[in-house]
N, C-alpha and C. Protein backbone atom coordinates (compact mmCIF):
# COMPACT_ATOMS: atom_id res chain seq x y z
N UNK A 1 -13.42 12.30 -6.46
CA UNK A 1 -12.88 12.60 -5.13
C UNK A 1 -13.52 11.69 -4.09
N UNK A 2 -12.80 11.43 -2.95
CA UNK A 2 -13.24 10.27 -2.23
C UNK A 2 -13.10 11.53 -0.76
N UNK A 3 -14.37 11.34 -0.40
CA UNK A 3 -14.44 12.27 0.95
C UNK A 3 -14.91 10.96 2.23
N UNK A 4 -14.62 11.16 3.63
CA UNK A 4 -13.87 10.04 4.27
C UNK A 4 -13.66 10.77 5.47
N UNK A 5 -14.09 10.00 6.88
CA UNK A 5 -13.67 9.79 7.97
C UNK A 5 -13.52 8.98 8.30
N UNK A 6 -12.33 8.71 9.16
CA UNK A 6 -11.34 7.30 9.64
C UNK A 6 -10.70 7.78 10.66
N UNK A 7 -11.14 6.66 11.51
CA UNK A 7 -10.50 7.12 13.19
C UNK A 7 -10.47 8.59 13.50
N UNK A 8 -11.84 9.56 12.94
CA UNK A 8 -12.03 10.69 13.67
C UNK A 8 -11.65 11.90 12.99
N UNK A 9 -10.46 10.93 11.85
CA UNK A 9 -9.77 11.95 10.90
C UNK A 9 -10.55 12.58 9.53
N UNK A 10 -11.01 13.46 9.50
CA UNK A 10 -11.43 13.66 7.88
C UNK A 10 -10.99 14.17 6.73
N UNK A 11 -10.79 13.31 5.73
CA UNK A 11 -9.80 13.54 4.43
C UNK A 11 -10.54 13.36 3.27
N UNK A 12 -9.65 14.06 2.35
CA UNK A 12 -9.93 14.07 1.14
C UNK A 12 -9.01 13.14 0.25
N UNK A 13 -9.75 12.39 -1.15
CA UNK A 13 -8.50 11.72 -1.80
C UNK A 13 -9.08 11.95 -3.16
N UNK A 14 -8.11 12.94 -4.39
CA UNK A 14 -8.02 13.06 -5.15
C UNK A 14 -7.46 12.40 -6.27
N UNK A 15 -8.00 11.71 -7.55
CA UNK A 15 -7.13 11.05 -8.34
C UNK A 15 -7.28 9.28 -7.85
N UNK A 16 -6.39 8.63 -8.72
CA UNK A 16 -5.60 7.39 -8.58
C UNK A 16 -7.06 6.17 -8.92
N UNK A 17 -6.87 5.49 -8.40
CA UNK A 17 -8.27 3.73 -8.80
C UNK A 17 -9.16 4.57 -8.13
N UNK A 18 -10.27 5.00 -8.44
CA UNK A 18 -11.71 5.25 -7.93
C UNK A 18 -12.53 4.27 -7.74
N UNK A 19 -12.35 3.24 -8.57
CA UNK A 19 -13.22 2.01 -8.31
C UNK A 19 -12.71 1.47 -6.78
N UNK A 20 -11.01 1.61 -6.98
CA UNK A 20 -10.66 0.73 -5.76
C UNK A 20 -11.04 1.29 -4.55
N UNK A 21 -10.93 2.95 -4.54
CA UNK A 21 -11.62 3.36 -3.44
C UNK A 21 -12.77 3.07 -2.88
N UNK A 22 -13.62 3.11 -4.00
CA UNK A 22 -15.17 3.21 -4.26
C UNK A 22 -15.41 1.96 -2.93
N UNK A 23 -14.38 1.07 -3.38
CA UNK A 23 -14.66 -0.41 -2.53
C UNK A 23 -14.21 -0.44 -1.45
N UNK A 24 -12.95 -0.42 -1.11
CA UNK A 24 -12.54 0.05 0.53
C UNK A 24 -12.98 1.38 1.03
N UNK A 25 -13.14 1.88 0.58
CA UNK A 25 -13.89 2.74 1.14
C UNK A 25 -15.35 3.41 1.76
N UNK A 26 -16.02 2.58 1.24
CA UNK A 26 -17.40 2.70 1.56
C UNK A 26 -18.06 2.95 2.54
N UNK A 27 -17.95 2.00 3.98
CA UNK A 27 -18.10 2.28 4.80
C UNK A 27 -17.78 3.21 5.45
N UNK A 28 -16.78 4.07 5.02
CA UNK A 28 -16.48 5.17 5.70
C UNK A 28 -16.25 6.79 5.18
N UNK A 29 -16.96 6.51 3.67
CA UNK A 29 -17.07 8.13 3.30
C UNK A 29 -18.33 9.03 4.00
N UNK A 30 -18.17 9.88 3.86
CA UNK A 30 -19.40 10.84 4.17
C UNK A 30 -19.09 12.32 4.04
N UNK A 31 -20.07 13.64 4.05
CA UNK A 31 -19.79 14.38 3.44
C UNK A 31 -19.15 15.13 4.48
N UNK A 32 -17.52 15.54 3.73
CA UNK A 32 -16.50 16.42 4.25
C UNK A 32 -16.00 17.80 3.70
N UNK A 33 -16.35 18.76 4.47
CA UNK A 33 -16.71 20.05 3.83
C UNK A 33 -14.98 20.64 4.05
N UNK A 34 -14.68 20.23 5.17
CA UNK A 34 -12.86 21.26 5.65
C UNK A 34 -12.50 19.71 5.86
N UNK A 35 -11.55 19.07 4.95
CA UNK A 35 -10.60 17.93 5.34
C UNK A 35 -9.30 18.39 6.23
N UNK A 36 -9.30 18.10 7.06
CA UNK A 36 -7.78 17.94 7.64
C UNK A 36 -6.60 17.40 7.19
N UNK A 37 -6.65 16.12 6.12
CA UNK A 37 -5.78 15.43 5.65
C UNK A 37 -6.33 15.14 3.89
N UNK A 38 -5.35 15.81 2.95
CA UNK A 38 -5.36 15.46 1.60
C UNK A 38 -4.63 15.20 0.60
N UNK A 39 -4.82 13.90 0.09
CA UNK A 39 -4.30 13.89 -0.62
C UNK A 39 -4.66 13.53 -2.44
N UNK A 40 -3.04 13.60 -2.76
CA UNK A 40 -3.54 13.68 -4.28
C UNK A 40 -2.71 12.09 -5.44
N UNK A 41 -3.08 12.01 -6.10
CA UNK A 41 -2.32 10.90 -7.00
C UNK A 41 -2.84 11.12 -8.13
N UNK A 42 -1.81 10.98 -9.10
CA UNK A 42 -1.62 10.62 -10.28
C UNK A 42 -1.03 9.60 -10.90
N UNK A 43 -0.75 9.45 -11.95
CA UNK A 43 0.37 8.38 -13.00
C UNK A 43 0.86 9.52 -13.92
N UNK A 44 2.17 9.50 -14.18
CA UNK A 44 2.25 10.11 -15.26
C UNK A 44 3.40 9.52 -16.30
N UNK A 45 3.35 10.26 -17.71
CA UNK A 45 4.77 9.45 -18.25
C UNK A 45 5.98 9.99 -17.66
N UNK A 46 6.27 11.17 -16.74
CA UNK A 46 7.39 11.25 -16.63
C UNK A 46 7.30 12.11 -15.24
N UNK A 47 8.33 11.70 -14.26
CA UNK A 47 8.13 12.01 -12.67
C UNK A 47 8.69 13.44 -12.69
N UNK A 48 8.41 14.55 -12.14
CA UNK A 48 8.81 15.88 -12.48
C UNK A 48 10.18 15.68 -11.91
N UNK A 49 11.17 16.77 -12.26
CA UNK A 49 12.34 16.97 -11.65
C UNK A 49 12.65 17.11 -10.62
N UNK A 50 13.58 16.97 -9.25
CA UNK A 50 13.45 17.39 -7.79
C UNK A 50 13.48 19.06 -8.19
N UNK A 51 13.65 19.61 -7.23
CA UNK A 51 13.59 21.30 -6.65
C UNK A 51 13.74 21.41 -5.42
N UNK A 52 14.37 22.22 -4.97
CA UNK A 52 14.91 22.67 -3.71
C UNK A 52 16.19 21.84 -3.27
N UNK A 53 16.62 21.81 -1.88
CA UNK A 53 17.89 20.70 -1.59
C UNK A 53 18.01 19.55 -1.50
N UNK A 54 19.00 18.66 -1.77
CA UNK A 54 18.79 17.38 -1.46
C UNK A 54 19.41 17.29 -0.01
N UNK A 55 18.92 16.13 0.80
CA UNK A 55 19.11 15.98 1.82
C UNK A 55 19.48 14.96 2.44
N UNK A 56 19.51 13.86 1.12
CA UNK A 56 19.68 12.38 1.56
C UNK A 56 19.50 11.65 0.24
N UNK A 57 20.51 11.02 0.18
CA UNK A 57 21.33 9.83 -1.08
C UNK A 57 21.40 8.87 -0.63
N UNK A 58 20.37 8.12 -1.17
CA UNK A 58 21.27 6.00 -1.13
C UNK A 58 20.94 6.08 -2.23
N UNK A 59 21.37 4.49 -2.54
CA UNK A 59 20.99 3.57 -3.65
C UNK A 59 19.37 3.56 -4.15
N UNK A 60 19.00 4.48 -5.15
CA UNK A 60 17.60 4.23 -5.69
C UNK A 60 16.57 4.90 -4.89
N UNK A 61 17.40 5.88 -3.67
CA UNK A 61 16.68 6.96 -2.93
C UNK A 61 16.88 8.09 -2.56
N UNK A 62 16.27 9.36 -2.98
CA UNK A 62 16.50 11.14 -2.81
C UNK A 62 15.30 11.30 -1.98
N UNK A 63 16.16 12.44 -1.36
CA UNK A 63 14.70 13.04 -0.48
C UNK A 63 15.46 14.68 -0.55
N UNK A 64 14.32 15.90 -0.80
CA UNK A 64 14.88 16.85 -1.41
C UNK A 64 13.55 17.80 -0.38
N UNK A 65 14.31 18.42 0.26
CA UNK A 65 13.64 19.85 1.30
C UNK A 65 13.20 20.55 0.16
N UNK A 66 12.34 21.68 0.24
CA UNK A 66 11.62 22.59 -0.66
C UNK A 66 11.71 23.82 0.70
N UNK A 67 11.38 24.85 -0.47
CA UNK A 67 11.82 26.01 0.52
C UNK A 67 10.69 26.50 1.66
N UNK A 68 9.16 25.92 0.70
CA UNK A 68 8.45 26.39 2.23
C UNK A 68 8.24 24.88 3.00
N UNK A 69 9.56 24.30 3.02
CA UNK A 69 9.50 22.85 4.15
C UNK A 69 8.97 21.38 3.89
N UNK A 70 8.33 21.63 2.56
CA UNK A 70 8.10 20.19 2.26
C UNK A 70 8.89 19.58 1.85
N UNK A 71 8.97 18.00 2.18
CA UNK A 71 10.05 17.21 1.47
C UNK A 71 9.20 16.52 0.35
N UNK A 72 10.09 16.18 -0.48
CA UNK A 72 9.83 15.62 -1.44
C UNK A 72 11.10 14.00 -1.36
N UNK A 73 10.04 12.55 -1.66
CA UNK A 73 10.82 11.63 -1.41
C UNK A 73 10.81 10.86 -3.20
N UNK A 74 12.26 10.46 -3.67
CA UNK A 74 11.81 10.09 -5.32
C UNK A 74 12.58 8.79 -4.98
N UNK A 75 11.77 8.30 -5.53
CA UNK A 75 12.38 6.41 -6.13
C UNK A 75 13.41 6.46 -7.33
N UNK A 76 14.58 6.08 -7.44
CA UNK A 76 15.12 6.30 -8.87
C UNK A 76 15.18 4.57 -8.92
N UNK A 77 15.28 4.41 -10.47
CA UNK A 77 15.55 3.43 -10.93
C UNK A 77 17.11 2.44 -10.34
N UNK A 78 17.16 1.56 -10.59
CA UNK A 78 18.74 1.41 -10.04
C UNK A 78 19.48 0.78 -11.62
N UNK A 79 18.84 0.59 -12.64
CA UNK A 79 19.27 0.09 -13.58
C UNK A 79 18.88 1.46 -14.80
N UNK A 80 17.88 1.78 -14.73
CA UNK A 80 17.52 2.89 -15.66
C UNK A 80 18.05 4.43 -15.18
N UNK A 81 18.30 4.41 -14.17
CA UNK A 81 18.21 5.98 -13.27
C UNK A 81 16.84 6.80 -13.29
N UNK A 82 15.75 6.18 -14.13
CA UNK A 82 14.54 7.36 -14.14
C UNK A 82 14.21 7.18 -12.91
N UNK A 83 13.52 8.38 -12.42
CA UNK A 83 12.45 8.47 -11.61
C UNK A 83 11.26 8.09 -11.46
N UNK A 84 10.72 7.22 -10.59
CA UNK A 84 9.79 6.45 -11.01
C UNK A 84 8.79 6.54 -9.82
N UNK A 85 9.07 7.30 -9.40
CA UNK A 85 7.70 7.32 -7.87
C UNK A 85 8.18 9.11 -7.32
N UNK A 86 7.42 9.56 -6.81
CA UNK A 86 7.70 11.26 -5.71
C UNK A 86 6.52 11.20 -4.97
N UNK A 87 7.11 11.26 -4.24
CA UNK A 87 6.00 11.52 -2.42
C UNK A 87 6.20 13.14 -2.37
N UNK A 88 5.31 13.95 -2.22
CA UNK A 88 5.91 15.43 -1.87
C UNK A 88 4.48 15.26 -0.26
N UNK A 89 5.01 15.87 0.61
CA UNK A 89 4.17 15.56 2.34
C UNK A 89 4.73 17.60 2.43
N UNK A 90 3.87 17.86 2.55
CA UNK A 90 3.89 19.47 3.20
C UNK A 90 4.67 19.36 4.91
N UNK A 91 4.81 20.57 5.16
CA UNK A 91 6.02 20.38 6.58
C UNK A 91 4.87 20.06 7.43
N UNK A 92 3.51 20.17 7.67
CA UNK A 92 2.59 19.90 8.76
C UNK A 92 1.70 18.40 8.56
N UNK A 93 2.22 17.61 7.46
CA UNK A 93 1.86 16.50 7.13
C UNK A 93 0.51 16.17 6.71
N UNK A 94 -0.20 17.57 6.31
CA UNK A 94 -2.13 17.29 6.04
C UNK A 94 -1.72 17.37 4.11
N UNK A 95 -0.82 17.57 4.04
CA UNK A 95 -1.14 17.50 2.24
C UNK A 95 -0.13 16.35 1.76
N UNK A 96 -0.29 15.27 1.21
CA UNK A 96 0.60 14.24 0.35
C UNK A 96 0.34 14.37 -1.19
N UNK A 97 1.17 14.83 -1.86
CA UNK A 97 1.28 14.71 -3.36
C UNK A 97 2.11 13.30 -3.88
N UNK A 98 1.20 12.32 -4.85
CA UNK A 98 2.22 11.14 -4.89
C UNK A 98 1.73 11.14 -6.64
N UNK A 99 2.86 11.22 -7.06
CA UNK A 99 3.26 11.12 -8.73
C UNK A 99 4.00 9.74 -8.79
N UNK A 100 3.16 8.69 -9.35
CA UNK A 100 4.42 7.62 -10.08
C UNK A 100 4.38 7.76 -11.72
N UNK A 101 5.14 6.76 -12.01
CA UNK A 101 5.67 6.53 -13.50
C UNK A 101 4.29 5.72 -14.06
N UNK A 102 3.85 5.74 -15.03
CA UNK A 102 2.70 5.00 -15.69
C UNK A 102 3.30 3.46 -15.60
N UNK A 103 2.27 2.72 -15.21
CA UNK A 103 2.65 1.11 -15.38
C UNK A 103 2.79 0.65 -14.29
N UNK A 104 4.15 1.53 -13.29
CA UNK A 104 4.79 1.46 -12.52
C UNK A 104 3.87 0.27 -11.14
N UNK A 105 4.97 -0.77 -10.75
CA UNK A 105 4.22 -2.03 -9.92
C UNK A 105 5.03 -1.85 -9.16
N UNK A 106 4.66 -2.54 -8.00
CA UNK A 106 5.80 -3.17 -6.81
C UNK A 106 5.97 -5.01 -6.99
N UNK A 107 7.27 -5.06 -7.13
CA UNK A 107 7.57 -6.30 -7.40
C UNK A 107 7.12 -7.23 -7.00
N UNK A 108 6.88 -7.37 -5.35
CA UNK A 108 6.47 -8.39 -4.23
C UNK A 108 4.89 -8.24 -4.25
N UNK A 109 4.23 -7.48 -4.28
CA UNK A 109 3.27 -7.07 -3.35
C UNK A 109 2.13 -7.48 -4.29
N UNK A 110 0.78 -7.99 -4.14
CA UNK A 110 -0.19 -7.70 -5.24
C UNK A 110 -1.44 -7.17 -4.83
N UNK A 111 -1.31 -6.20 -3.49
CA UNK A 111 -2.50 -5.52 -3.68
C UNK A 111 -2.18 -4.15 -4.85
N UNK A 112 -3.64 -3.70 -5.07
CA UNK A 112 -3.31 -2.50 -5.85
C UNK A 112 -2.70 -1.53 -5.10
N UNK A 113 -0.98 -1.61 -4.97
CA UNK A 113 -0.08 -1.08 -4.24
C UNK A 113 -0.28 0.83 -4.08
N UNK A 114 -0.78 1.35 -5.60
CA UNK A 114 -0.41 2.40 -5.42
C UNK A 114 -1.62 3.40 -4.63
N UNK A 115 -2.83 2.90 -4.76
CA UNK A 115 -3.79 3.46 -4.06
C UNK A 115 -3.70 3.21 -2.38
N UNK A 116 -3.35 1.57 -2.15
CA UNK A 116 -3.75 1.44 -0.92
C UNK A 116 -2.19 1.60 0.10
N UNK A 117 -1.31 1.23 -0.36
CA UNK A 117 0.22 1.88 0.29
C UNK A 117 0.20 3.19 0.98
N UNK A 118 0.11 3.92 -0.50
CA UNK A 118 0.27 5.56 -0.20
C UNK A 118 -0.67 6.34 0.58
N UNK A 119 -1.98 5.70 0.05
CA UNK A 119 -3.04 6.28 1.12
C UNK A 119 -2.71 6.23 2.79
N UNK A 120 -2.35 4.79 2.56
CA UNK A 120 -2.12 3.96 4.23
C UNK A 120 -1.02 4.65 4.53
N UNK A 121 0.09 5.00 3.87
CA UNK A 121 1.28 6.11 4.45
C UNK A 121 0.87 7.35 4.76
N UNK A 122 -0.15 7.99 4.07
CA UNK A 122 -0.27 9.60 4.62
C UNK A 122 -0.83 9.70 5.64
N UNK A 123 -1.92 8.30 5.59
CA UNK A 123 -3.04 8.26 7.06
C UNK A 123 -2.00 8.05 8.28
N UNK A 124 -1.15 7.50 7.94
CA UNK A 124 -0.37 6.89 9.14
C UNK A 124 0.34 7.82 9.70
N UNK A 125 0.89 8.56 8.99
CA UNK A 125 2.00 10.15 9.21
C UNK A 125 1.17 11.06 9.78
N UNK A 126 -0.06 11.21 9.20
CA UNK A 126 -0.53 12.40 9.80
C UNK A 126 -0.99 11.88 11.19
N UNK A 127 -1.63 10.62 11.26
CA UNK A 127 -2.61 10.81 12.49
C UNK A 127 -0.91 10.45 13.90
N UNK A 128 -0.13 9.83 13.23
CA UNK A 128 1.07 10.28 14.03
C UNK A 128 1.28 11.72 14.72
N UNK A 129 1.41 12.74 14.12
CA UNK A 129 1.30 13.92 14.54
C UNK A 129 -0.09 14.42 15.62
N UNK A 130 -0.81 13.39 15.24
CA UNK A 130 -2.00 13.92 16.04
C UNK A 130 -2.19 12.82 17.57
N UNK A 131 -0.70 12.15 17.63
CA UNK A 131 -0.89 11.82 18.44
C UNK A 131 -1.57 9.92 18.58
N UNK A 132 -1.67 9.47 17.58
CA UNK A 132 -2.27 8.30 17.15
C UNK A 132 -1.32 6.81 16.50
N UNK A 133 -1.45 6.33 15.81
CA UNK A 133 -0.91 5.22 15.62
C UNK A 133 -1.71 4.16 14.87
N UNK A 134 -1.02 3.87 13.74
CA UNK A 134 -1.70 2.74 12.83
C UNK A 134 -0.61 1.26 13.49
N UNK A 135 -1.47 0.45 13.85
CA UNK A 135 -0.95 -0.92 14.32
C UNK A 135 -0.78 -1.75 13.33
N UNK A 136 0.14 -2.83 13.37
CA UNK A 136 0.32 -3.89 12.67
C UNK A 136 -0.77 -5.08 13.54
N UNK A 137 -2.00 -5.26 13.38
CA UNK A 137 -2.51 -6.41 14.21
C UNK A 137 -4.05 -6.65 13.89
N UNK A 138 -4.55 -7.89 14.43
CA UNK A 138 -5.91 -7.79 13.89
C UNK A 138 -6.64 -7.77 14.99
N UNK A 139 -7.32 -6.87 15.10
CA UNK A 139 -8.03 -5.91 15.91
C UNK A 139 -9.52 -6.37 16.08
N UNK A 140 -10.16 -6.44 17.20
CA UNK A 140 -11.66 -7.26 17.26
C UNK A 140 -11.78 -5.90 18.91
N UNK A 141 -13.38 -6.19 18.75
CA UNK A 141 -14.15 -5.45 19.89
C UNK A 141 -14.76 -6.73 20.32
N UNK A 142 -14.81 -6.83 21.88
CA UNK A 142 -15.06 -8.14 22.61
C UNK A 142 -16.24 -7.67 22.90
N UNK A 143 -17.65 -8.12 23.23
CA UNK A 143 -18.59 -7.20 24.19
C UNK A 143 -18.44 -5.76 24.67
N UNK A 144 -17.82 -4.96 23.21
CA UNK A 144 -17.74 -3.37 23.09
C UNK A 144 -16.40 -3.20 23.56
N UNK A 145 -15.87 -4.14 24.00
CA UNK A 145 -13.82 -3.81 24.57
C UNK A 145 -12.93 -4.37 23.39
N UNK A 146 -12.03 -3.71 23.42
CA UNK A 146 -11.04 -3.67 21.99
C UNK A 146 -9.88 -4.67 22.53
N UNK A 147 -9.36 -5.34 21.94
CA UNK A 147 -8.81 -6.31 21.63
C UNK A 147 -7.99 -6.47 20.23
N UNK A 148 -6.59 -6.39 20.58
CA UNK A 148 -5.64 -6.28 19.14
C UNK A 148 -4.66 -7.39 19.50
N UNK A 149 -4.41 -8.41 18.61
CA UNK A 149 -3.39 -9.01 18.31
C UNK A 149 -2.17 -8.86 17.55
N UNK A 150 -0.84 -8.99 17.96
CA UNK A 150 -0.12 -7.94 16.72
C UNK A 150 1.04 -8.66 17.29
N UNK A 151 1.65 -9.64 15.87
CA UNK A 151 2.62 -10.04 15.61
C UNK A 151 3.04 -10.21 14.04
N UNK A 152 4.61 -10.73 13.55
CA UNK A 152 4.74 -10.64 12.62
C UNK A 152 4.22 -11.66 11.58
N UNK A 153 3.63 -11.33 10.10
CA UNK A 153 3.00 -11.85 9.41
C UNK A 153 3.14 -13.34 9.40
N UNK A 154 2.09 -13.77 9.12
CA UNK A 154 1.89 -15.50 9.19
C UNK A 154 2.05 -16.02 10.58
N UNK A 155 1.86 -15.28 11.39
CA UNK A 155 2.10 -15.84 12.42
C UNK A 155 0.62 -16.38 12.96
N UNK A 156 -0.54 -15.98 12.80
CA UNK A 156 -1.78 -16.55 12.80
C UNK A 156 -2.64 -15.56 13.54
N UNK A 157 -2.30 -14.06 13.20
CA UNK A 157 -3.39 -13.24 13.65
C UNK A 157 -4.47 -13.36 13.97
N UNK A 158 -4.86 -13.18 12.29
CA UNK A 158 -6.40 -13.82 11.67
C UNK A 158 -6.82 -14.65 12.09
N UNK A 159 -6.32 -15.80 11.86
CA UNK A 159 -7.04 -17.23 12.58
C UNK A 159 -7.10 -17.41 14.15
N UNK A 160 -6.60 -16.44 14.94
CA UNK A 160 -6.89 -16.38 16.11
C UNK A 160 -8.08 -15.61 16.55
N UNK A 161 -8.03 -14.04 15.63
CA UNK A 161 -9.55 -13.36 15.47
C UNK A 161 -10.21 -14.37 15.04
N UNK A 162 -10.43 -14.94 14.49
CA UNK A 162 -11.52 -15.85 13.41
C UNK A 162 -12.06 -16.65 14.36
N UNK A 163 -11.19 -17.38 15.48
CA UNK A 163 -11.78 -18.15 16.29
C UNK A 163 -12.50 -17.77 17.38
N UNK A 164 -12.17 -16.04 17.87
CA UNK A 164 -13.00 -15.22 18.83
C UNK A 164 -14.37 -15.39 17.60
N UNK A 165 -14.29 -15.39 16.65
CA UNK A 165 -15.78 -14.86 16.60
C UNK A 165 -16.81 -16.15 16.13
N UNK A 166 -15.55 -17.54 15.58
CA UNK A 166 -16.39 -18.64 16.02
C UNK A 166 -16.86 -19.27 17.24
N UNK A 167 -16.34 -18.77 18.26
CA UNK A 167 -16.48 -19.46 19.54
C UNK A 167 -18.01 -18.34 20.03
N UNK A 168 -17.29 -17.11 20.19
CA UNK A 168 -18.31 -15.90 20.72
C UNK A 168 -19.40 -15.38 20.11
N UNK A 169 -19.26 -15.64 19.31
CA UNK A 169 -20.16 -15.24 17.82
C UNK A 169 -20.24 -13.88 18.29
N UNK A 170 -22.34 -13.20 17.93
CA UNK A 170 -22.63 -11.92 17.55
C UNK A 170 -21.74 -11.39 19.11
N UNK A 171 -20.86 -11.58 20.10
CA UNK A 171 -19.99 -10.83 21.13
C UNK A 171 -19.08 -10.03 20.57
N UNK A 172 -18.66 -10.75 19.22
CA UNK A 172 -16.91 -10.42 18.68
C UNK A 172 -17.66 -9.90 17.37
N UNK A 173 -16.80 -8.30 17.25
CA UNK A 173 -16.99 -7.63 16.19
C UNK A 173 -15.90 -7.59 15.99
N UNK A 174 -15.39 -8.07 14.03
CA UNK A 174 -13.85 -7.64 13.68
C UNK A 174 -14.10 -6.03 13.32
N UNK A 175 -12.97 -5.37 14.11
CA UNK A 175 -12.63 -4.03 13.92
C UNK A 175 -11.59 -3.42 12.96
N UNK A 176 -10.50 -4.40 12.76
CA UNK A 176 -9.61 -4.46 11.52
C UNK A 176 -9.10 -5.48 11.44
N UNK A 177 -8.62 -6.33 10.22
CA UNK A 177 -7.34 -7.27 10.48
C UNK A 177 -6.08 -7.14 10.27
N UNK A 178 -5.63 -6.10 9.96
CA UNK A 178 -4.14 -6.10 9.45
C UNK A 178 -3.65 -4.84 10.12
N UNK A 179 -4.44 -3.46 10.02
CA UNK A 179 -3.68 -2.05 10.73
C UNK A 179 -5.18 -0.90 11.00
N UNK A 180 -5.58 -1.64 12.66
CA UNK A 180 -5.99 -0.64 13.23
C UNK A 180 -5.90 0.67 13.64
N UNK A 181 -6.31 1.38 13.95
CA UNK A 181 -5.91 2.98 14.33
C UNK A 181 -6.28 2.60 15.91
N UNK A 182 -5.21 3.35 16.62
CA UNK A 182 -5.46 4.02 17.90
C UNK A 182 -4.93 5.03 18.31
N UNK A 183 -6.27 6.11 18.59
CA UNK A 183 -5.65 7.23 19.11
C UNK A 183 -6.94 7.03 21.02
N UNK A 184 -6.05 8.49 21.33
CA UNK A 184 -6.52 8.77 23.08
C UNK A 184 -7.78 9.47 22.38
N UNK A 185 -8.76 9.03 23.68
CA UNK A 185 -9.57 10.11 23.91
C UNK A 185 -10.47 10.21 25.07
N UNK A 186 -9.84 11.27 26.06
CA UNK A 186 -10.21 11.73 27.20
C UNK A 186 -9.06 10.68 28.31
N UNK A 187 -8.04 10.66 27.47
CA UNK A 187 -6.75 9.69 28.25
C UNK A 187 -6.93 8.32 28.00
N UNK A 188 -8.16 7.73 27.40
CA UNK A 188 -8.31 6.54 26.96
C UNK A 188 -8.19 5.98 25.33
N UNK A 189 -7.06 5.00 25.38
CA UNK A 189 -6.98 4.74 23.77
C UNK A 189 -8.21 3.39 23.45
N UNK A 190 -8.33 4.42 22.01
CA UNK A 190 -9.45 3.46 21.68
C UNK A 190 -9.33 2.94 19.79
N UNK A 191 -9.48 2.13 19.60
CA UNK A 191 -8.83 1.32 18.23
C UNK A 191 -10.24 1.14 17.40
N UNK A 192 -9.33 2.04 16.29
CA UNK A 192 -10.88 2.39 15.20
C UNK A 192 -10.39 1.42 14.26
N UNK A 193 -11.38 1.33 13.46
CA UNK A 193 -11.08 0.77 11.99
C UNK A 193 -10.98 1.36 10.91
N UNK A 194 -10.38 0.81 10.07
CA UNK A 194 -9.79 1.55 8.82
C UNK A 194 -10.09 1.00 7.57
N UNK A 195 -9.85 1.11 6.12
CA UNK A 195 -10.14 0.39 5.17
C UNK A 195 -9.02 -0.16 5.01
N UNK A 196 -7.78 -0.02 5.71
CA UNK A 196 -6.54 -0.46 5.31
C UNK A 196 -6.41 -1.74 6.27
N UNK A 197 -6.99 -3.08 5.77
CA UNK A 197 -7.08 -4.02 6.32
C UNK A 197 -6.65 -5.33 5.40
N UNK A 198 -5.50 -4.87 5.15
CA UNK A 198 -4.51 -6.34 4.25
C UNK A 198 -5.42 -7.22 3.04
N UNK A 199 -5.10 -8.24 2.28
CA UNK A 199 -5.88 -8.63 1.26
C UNK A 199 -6.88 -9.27 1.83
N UNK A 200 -7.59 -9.83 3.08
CA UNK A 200 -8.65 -9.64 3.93
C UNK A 200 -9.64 -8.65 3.25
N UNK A 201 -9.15 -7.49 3.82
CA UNK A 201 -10.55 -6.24 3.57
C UNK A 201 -11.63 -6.59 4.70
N UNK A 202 -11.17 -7.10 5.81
CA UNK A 202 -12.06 -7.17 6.91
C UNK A 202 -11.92 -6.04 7.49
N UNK A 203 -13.16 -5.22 8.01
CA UNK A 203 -12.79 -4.35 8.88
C UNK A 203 -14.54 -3.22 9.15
N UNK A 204 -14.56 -2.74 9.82
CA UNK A 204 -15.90 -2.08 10.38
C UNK A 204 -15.62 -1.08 11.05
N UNK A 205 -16.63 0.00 10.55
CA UNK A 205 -16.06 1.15 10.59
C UNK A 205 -17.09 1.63 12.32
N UNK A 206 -15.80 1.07 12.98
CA UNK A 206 -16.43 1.28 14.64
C UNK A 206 -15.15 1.24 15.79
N UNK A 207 -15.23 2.31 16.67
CA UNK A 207 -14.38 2.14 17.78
C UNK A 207 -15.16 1.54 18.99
N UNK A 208 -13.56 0.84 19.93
CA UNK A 208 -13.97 0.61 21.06
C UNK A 208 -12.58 1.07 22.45
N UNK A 209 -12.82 0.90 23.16
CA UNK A 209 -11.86 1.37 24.20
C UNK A 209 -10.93 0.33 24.24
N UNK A 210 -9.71 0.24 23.98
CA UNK A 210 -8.29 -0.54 24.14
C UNK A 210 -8.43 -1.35 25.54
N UNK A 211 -8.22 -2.59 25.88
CA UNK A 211 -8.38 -3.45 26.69
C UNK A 211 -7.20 -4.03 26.62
């Protein structure tokens, strides 16, 4: 089990790469007695059946209500029809259940998709509800003031952080590079860091006030 505060939030993560946690995660476990946000993962050979209503059909996507309000979201195959992924998110968004198919990859992508995706989706949903926001940008604290850059990929985030902290040096702390957290506090937003910081893995587990 991976116990964890991030941007204020404290969660639990059951199951899935422990090593991979072990590593993004470090900086920011510590001991969490009542998590607010948990979740769970497995692999298995075979994705359980839906239950309750369906609510929504495309191509290679169900999403199925349950009766005390959770949805449940399933990946189907588009050539096989199996089921090959289920998200189940409780109606108040603190519990994520994520079952894939054994093996199961994402075509494009080569981080270890299934730990760091899904994690990065529940963190993102819940602290939504709480009022917060995971950014697309790479995020630096200037002389303790926060500073986020945020445009679409390759556009030269990074190498624009990179040069705050060659020019400024020990001034510029990287705070994330890929998806900071910002939530309010006391009417002021302030941008934490996360482990969910793109194949980088830059990131420090410290807030500063949004500038």
């Amino acid at each position: 089990m991976v116990m964890a505060r991030i941007a204020d939030v404290d969660l639990h993560i059951t199951g899935g790469d422990t090593a991979f946690f072990d590593e993004r995660f470090r900086d920011y476990t510590c001991n969490v007695m009542h998590p607010e946000l948990q979740m769970y993962m497995e692999r298995v050979s075979v994705v359980p059946e839906p239950i309750g209503t369906q609510v929504l059909a495309r191509d290679g996507f169900a999403v199925y209500r349950e009766d005390d309000g959770a949805i449940s979201r399933y990946t189907i195959g588009e050539k096989s029809g199996k089921r090959l992924h289920r998200c189940r998110v409780s109606a108040d968004y603190t519990k994520w259940d994520y079952t894939l198919l054994e093996d199961r990859r994402h075509p494009t992508l080569t981080l270890t998709n299934f730990e760091y995706l899904y994690s990065g989706e529940a963190f993102a949903n819940y602290l939504a509800t709480q009022g917060g926001v995971v950014m697309h940008g790479s995020a630096i604290a200037f002389n303790g003031e926060g500073i986020v850059f945020s445009a679409p990929c390759g556009t030269g985030k990074s190498t624009h952080a990179g040069l705050w902290k060659q020019y400024f040096g020990e001034q510029v702390v990287h705070v994330n590079d890929d998806k900071p957290a910002i939530r309010f506090k006391d009417n002021v937003p302030y941008i934490y860091g996360t482990p969910w910081s793109g194949k980088t893995d830059i990131n420090t587990n410290v807030s500063a006030p949004l500038k």
